[in-house]
Every structure is written in C-alpha cells, then in structure tokens.
Protein backbone atom coordinates (compact mmCIF):
# COMPACT_ATOMS: atom_id res chain seq x y z
CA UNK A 1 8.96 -18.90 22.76
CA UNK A 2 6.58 -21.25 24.32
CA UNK A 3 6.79 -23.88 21.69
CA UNK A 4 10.63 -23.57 22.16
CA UNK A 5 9.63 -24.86 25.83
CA UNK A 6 7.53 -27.40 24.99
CA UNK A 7 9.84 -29.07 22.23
CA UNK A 8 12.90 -28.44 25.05
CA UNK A 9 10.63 -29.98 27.60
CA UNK A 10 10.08 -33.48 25.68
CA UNK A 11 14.15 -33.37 24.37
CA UNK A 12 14.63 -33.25 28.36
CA UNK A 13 12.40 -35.90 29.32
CA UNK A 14 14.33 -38.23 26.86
CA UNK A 15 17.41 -37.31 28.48
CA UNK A 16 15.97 -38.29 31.73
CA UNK A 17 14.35 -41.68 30.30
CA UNK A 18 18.06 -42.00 29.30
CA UNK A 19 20.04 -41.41 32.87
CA UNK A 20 17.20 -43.29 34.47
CA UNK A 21 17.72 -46.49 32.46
CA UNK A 22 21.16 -45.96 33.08
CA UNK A 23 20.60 -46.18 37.04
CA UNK A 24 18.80 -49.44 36.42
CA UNK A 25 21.91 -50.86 35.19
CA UNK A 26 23.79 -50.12 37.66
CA UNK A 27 25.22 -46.24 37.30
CA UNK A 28 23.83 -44.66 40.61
CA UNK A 29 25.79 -41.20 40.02
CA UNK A 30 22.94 -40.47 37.66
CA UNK A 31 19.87 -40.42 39.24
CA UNK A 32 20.53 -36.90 40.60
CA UNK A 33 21.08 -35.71 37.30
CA UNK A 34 18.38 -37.92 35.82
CA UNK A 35 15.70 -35.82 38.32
CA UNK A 36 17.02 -32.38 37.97
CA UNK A 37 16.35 -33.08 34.36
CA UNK A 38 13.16 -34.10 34.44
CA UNK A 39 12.13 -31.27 36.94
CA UNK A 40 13.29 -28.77 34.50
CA UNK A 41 11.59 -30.63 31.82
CA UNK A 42 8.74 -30.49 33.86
CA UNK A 43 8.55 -26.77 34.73
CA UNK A 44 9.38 -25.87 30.97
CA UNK A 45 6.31 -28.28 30.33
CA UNK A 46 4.17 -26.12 32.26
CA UNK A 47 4.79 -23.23 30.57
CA UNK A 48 4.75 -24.62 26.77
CA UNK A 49 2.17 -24.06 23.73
CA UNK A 50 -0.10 -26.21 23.68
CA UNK A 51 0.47 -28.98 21.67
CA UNK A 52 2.21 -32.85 21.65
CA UNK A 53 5.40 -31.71 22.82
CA UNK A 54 4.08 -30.03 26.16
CA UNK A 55 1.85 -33.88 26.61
CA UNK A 56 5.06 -35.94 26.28
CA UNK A 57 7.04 -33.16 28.82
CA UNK A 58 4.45 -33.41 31.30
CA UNK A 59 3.77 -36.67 31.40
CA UNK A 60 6.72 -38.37 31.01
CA UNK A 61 8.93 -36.04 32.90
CA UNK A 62 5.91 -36.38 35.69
CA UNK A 63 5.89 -40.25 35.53
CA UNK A 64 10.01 -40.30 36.42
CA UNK A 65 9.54 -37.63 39.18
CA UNK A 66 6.88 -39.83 40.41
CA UNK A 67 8.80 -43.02 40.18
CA UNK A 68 11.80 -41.67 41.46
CA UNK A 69 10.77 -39.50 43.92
CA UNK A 70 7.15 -39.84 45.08
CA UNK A 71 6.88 -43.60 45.33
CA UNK A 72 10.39 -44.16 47.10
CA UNK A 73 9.06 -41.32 49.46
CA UNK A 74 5.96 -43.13 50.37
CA UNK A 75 7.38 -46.66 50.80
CA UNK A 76 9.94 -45.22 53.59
CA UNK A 77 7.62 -43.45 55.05
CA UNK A 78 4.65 -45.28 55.85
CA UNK A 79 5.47 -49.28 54.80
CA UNK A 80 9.22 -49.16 55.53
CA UNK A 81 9.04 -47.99 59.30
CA UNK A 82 10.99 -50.49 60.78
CA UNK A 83 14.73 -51.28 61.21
C-alpha cells in the first residue's frame, strides 16, 4: 500500500507541474486545482515506501506549494505593504 502512495504521489506532482505550466500561459482557473494536487501529492508523499517515487512526490510537489503558495505569501506580506 505504501508504494501505491508513493508512485500516486509522483503521478500527482506531474499533474500539478502540468496545471501549473498551464497558469503560466495564461489559464488562471487552474492554479486552484494545480495546488490541491500537489497537496495531496504531498501528503501521500509523506506516507510512501521509501524509495524514488516518495523523493520526486516530496520534492516536487513541495517546490510548487512553495512557489505557489509560500513565496506569494511572503512578498504580500512583508515587501508588498503598500498601496
């Protein structure tokens, strides 16, 4: 069962690559999907064998929460306090 989430975890962080290079060309309705995705990806990640598959889940689905997320988070908050 774990490996199952591992090898889920990677399939979903391609499918997140995938709605996230689709925001940067212009299709905003995905980036919702794109992080609820990678979330999942993420949490299935955590709880995966050991092995390549849980690497590529956690750290790519981790670099597009971060990116998409995290980063925008920080920039509003403390650089971007001004109307």
């Amino acid at each position: 069962m774990k490996r199952i989430f591992s090898i889920f975890s990677s399939v979903l962080f391609f499918i997140g690559l995938a709605f996230y290079i689709a925001v940067l060309f212009g299709y905003d309705t995905f980036l919702l999907g794109g992080v609820i995705v990678s979330v999942i990806g993420f949490i299935l990640a955590l709880f995966g064998e050991k092995d390549i598959y849980k690497k590529i889940g956690l750290i790519g689905n981790g670099l597009i929460i971060f990116v998409t997320v995290l980063i925008p988070f920080i920039v509003t908050t403390f650089f971007w306090n001004e109307p």
